[in-house]
N, C-alpha and C. Protein backbone atom coordinates (compact mmCIF):
# COMPACT_ATOMS: atom_id res chain seq x y z
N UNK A 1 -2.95 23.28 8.32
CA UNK A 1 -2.16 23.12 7.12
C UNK A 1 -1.98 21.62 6.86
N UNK A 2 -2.08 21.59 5.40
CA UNK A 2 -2.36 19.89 5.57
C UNK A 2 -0.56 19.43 4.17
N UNK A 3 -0.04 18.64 4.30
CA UNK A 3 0.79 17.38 3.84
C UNK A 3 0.77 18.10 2.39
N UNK A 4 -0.12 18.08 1.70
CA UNK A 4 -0.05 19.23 0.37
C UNK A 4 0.02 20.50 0.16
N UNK A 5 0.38 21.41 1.08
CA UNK A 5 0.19 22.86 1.11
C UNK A 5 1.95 22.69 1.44
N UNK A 6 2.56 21.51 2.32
CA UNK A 6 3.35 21.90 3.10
C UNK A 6 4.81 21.44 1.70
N UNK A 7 4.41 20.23 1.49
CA UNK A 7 4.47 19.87 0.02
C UNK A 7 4.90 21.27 -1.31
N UNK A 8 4.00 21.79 -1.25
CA UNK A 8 4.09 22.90 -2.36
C UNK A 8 4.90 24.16 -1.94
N UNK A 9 5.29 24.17 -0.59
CA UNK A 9 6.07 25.13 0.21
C UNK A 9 7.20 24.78 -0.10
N UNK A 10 7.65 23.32 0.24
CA UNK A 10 9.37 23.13 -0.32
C UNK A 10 9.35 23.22 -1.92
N UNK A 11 8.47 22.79 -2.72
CA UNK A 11 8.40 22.63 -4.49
C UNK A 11 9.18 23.89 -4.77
N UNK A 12 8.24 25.25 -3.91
CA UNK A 12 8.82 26.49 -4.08
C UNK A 12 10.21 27.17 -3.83
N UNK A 13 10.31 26.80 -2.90
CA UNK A 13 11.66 27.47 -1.95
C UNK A 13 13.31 25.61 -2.68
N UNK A 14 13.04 24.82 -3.05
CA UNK A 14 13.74 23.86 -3.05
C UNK A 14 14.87 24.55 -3.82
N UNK A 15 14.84 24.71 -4.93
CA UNK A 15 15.78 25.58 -6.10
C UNK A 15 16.62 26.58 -5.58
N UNK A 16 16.14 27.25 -5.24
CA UNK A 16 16.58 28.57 -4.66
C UNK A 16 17.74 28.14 -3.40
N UNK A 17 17.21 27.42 -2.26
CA UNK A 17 17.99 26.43 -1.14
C UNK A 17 18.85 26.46 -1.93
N UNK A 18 18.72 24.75 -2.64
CA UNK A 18 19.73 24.07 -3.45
C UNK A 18 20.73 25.28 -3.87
N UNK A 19 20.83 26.02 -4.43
CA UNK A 19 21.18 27.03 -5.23
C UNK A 19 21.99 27.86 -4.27
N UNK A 20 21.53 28.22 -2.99
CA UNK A 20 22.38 29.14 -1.53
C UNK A 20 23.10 28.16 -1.45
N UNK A 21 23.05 27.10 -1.18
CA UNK A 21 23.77 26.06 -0.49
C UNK A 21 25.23 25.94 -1.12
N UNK A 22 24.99 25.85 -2.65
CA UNK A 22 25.99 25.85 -3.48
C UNK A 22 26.92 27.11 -3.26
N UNK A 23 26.58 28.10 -3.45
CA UNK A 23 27.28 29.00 -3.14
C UNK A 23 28.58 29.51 -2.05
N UNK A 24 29.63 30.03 -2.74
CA UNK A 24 30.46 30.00 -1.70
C UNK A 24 30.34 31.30 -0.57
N UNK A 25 30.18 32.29 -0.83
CA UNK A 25 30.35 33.53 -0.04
C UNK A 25 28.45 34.23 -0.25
N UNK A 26 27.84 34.15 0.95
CA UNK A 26 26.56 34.79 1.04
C UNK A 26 25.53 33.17 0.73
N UNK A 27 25.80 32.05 0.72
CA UNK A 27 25.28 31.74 0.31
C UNK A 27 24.28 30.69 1.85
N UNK A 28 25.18 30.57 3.05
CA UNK A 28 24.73 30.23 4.22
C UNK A 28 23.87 30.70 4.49
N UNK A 29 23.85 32.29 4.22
CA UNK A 29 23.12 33.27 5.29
C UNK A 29 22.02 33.07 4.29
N UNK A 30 21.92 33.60 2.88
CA UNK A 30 20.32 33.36 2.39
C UNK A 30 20.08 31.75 2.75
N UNK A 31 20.42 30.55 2.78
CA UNK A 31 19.99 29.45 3.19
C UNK A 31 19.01 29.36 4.38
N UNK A 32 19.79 30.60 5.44
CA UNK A 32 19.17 30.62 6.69
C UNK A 32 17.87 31.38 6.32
N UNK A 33 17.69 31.95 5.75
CA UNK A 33 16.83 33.43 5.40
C UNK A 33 15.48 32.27 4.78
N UNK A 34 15.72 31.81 3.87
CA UNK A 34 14.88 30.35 3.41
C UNK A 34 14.46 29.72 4.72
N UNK A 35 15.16 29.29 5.00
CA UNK A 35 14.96 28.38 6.17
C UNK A 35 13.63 29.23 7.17
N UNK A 36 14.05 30.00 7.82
CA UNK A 36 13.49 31.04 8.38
C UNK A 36 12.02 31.16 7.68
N UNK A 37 11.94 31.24 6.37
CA UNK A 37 10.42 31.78 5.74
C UNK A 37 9.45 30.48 5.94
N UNK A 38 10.33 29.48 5.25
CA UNK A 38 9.95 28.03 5.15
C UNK A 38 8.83 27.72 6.99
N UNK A 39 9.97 27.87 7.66
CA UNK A 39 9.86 27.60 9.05
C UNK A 39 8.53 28.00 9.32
N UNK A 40 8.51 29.54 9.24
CA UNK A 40 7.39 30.17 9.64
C UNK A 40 6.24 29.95 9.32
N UNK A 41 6.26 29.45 7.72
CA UNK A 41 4.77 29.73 6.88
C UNK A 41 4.09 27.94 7.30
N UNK A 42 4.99 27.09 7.14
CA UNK A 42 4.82 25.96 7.47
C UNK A 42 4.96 25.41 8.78
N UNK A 43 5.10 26.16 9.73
CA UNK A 43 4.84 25.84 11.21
C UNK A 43 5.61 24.85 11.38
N UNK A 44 6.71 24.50 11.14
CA UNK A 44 8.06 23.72 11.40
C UNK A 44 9.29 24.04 12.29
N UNK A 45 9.48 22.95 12.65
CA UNK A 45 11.07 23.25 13.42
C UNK A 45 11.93 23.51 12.37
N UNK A 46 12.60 23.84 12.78
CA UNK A 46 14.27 24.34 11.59
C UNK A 46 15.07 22.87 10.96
N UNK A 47 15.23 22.07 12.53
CA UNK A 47 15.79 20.82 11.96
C UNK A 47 14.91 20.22 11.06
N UNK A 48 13.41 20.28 11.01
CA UNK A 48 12.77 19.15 10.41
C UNK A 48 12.80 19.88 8.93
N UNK A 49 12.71 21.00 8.47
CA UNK A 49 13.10 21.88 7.70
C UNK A 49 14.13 21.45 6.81
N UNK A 50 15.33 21.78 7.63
CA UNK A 50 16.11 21.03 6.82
C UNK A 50 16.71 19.78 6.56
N UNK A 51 16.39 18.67 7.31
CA UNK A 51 16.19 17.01 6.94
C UNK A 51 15.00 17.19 5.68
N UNK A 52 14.06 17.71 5.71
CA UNK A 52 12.86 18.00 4.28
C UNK A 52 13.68 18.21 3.29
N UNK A 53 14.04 19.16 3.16
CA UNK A 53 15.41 19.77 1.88
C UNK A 53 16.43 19.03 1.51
N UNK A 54 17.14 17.67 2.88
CA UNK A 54 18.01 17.21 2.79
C UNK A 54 17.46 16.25 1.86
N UNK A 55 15.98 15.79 2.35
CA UNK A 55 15.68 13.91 1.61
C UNK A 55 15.12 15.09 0.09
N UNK A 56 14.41 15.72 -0.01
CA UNK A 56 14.34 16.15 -1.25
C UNK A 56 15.77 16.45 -2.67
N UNK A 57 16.73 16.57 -1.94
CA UNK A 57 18.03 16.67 -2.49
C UNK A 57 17.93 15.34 -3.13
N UNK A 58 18.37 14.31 -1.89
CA UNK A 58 18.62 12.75 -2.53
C UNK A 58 17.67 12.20 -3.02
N UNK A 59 16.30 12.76 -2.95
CA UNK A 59 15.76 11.50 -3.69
C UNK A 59 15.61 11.58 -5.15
N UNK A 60 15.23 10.05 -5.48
CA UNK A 60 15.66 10.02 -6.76
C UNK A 60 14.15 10.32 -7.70
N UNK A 61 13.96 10.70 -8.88
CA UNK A 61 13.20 11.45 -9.03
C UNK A 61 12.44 10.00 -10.11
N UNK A 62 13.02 9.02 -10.15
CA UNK A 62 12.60 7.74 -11.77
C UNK A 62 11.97 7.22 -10.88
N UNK A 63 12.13 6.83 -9.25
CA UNK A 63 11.19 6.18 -8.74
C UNK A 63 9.98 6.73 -7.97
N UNK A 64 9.30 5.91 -7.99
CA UNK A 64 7.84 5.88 -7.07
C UNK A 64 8.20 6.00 -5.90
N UNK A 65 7.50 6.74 -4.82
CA UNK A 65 7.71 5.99 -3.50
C UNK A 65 6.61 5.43 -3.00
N UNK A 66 7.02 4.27 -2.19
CA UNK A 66 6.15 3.13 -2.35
C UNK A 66 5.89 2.85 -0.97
N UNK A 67 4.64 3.37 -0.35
CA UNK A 67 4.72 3.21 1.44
C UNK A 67 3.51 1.80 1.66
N UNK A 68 4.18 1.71 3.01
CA UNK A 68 2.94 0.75 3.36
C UNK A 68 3.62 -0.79 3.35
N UNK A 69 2.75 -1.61 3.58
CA UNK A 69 3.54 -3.18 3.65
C UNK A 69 2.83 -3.94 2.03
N UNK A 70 4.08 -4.43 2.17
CA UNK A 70 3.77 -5.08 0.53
C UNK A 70 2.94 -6.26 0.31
N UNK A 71 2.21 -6.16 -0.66
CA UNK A 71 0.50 -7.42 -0.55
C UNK A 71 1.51 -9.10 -0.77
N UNK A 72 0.66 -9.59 0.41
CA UNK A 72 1.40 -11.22 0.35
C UNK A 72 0.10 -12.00 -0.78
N UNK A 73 -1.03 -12.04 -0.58
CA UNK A 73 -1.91 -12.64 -1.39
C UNK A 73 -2.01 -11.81 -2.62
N UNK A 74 -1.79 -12.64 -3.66
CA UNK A 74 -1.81 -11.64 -5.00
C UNK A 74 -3.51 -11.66 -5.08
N UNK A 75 -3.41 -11.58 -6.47
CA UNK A 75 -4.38 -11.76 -7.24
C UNK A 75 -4.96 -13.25 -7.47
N UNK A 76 -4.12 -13.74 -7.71
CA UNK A 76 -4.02 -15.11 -8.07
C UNK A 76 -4.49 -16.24 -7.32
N UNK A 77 -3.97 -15.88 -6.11
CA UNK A 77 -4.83 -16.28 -4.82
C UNK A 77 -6.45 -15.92 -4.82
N UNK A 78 -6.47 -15.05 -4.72
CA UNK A 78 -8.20 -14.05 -4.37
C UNK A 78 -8.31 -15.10 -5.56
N UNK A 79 -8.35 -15.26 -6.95
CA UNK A 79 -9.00 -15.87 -7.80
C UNK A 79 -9.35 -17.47 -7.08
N UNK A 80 -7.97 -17.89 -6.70
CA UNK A 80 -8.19 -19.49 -6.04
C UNK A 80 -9.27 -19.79 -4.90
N UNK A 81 -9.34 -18.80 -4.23
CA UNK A 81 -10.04 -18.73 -3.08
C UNK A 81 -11.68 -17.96 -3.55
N UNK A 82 -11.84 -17.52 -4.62
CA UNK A 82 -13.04 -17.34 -5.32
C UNK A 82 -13.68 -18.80 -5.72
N UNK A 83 -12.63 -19.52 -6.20
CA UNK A 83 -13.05 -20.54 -7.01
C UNK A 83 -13.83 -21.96 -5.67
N UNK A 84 -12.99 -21.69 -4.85
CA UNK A 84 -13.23 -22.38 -3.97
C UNK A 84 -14.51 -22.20 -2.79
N UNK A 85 -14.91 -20.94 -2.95
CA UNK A 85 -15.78 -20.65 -2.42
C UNK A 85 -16.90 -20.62 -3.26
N UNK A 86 -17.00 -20.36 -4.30
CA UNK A 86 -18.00 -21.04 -5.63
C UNK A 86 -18.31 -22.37 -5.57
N UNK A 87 -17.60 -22.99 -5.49
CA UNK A 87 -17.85 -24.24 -5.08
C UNK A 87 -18.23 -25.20 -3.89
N UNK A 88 -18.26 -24.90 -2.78
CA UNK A 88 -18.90 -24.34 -1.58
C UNK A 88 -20.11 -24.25 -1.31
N UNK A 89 -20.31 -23.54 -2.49
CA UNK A 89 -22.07 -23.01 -2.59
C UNK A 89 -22.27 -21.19 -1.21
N UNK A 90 -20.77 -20.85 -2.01
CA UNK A 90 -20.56 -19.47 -0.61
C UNK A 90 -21.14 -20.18 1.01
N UNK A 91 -19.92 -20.74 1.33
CA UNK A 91 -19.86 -21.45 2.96
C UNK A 91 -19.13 -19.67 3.23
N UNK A 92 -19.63 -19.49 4.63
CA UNK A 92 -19.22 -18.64 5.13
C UNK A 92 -17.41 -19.07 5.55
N UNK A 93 -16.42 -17.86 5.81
CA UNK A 93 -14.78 -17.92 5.95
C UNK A 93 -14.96 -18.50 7.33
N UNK A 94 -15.18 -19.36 8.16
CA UNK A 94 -15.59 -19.76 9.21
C UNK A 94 -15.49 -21.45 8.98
N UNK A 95 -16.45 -21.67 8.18
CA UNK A 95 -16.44 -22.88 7.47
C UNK A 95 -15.89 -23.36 6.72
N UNK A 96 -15.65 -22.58 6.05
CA UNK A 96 -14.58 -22.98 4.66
C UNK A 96 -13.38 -22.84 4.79
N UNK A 97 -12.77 -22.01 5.58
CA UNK A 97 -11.28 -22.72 6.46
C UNK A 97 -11.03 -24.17 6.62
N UNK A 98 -11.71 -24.89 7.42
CA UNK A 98 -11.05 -26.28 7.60
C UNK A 98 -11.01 -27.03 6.01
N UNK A 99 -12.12 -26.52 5.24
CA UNK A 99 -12.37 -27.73 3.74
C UNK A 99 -11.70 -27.28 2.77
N UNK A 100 -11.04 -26.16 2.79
CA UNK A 100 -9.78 -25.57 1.56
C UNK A 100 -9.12 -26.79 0.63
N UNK A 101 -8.10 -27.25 1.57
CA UNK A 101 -7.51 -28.14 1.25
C UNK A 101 -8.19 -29.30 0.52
N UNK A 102 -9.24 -29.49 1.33
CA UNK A 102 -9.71 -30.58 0.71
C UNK A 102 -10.75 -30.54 -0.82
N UNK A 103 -11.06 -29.31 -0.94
CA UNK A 103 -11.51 -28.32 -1.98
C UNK A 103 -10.30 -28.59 -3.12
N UNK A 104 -9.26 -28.35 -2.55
CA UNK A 104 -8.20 -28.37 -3.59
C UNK A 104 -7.97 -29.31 -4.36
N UNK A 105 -7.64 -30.48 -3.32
CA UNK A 105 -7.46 -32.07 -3.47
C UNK A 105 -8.53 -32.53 -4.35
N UNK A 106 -9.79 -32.18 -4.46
CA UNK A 106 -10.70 -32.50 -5.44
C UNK A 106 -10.65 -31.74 -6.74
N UNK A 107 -10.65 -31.14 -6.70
CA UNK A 107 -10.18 -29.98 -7.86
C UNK A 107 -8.98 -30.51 -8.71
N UNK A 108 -7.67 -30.52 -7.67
CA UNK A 108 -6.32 -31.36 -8.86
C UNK A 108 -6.43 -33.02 -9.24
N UNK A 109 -7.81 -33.55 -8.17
CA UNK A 109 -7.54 -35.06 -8.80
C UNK A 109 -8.57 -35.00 -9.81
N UNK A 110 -9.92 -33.85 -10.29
CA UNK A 110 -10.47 -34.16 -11.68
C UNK A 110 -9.31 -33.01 -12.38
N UNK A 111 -8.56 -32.51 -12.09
CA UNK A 111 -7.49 -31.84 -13.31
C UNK A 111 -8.49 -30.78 -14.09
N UNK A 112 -9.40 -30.09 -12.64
CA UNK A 112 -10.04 -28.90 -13.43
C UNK A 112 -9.22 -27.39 -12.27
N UNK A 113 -8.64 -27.70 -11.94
CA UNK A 113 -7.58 -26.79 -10.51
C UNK A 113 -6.30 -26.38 -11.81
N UNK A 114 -6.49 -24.64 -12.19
CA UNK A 114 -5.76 -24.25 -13.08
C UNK A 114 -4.75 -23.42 -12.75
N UNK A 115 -4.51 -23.30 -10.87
CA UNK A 115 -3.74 -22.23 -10.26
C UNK A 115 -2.79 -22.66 -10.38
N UNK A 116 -1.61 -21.54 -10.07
CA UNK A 116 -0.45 -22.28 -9.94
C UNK A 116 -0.28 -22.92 -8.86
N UNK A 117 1.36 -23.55 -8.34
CA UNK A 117 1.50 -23.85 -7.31
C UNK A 117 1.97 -22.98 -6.04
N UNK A 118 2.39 -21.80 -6.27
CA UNK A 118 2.97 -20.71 -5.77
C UNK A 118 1.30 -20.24 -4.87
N UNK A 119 0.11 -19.93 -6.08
CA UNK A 119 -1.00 -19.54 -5.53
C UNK A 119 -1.59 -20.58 -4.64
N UNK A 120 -1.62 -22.09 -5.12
CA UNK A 120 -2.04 -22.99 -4.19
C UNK A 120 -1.59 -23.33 -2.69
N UNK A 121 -0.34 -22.75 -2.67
CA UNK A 121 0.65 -22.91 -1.13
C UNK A 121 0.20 -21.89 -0.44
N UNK A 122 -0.42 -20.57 -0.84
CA UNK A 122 -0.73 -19.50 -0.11
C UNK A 122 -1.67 -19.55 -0.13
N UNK A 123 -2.81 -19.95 -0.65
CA UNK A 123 -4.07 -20.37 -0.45
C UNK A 123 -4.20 -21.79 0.98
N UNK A 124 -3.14 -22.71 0.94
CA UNK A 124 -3.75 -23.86 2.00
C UNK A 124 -2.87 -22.92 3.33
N UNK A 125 -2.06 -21.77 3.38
CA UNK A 125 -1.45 -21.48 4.27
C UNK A 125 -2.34 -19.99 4.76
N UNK A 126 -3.15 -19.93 4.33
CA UNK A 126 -4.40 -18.94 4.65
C UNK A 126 -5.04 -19.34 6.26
N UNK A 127 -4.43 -18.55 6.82
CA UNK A 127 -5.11 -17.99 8.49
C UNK A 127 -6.45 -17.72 8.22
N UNK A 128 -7.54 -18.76 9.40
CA UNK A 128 -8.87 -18.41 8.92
C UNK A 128 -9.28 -16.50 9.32
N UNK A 129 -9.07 -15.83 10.03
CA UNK A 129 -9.51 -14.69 9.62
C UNK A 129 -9.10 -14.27 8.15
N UNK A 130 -8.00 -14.39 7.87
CA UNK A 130 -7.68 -13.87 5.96
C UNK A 130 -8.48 -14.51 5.24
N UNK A 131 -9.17 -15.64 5.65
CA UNK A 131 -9.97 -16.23 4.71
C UNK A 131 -11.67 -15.55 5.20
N UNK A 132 -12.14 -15.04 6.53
CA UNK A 132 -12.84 -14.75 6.69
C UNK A 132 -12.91 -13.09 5.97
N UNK A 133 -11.90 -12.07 6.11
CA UNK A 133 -12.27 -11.01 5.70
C UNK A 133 -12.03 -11.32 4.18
N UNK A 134 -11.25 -11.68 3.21
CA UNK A 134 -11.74 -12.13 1.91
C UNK A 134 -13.00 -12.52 1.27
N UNK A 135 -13.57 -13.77 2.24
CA UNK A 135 -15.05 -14.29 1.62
C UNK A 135 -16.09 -13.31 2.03
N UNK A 136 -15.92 -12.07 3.04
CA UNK A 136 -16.52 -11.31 3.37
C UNK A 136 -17.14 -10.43 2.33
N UNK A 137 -15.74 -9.89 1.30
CA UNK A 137 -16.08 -9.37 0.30
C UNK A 137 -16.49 -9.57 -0.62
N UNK A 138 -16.68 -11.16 -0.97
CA UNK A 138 -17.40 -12.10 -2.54
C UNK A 138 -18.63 -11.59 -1.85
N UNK A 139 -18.84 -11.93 -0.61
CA UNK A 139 -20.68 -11.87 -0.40
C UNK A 139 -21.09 -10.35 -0.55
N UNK A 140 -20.73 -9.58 -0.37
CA UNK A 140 -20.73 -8.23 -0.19
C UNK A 140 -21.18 -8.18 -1.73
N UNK A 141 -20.39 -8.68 -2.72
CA UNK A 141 -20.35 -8.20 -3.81
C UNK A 141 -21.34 -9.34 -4.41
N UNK A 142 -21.99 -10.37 -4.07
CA UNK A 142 -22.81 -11.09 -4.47
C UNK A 142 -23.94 -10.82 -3.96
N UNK A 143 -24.51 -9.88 -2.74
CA UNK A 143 -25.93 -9.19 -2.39
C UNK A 143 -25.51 -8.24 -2.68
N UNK A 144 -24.91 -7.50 -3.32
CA UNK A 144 -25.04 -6.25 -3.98
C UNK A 144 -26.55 -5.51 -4.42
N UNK A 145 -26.87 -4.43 -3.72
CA UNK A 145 -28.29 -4.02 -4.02
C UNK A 145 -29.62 -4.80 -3.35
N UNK A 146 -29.23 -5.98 -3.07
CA UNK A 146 -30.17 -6.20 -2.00
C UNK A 146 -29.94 -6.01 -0.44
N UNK A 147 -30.99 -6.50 0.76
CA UNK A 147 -30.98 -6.08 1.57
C UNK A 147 -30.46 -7.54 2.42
N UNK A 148 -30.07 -7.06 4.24
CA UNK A 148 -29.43 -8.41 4.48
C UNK A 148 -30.37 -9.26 4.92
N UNK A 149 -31.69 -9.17 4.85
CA UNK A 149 -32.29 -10.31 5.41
C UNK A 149 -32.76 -11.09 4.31
């Protein structure tokens, strides 16, 4: 049983819960009776059952939920670090780690460097693996359809 089946099990039974719960007289025992079906069909413990029902209660329904860790390099960056590796002549993320900066420094003294400064600070504060799996993907996408030798 997979995360969407188990998903469409509370969609079903949620209303009805909600609805026992409220209730003053009879309304425990069908809760349990739910609980019980829920349990069975979805191969669940009882507690995890109802912590499911509990966060489905509170959550709020206007937002997204939003998992995972939040992106530190925007967009804006990847563009800076495109530009810089264009210019380069595609140096492998190996090489072009130590000359960033100095990539930059040439760039803002002819006043053709159009990033901001927000993108430029996270660009010279780029750990050479982040700069290696990044330039990984320009090349990827620049032999596109050909072969690697």
């Amino acid at each position: 049983m997979n995360m969407e089946t188990k998903k469409q099990i509370f969609e079903r039974y949620k209303k009805e819960y909600f609805k026992a719960g409220a209730r003053k007289n009879g309304g425990r025992k069908r809760q349990g009776e739910i609980l019980d079906i829920v349990c069975e069909v979805a191969g669940m413990v009882r507690k995890a059952a109802i912590r499911k029902f509990r966060r489905l209660q509170t959550k709020d329904s206007r937002t997204e939920e939003k998992r995972g860790r939040s992106v530190y390099y925007t967009a804006d960056v990847t563009v800076a670090l495109k530009e810089v590796f264009d210019a380069s002549n595609g140096l492998c993320g190996e090489l072009l780690h130590p000359v960033i900066a100095e990539y930059v420094e040439i760039f803002k003294r002819d006043e053709t460097w159009k990033n901001s400064d927000e993108a430029t600070g996270k660009l010279l504060a780029m750990s050479e693996r982040t700069v290696k799996r990044r330039v990984h993907e320009f090349e990827k996408i620049r032999r596109k359809g050909q072969g690697f030798s």
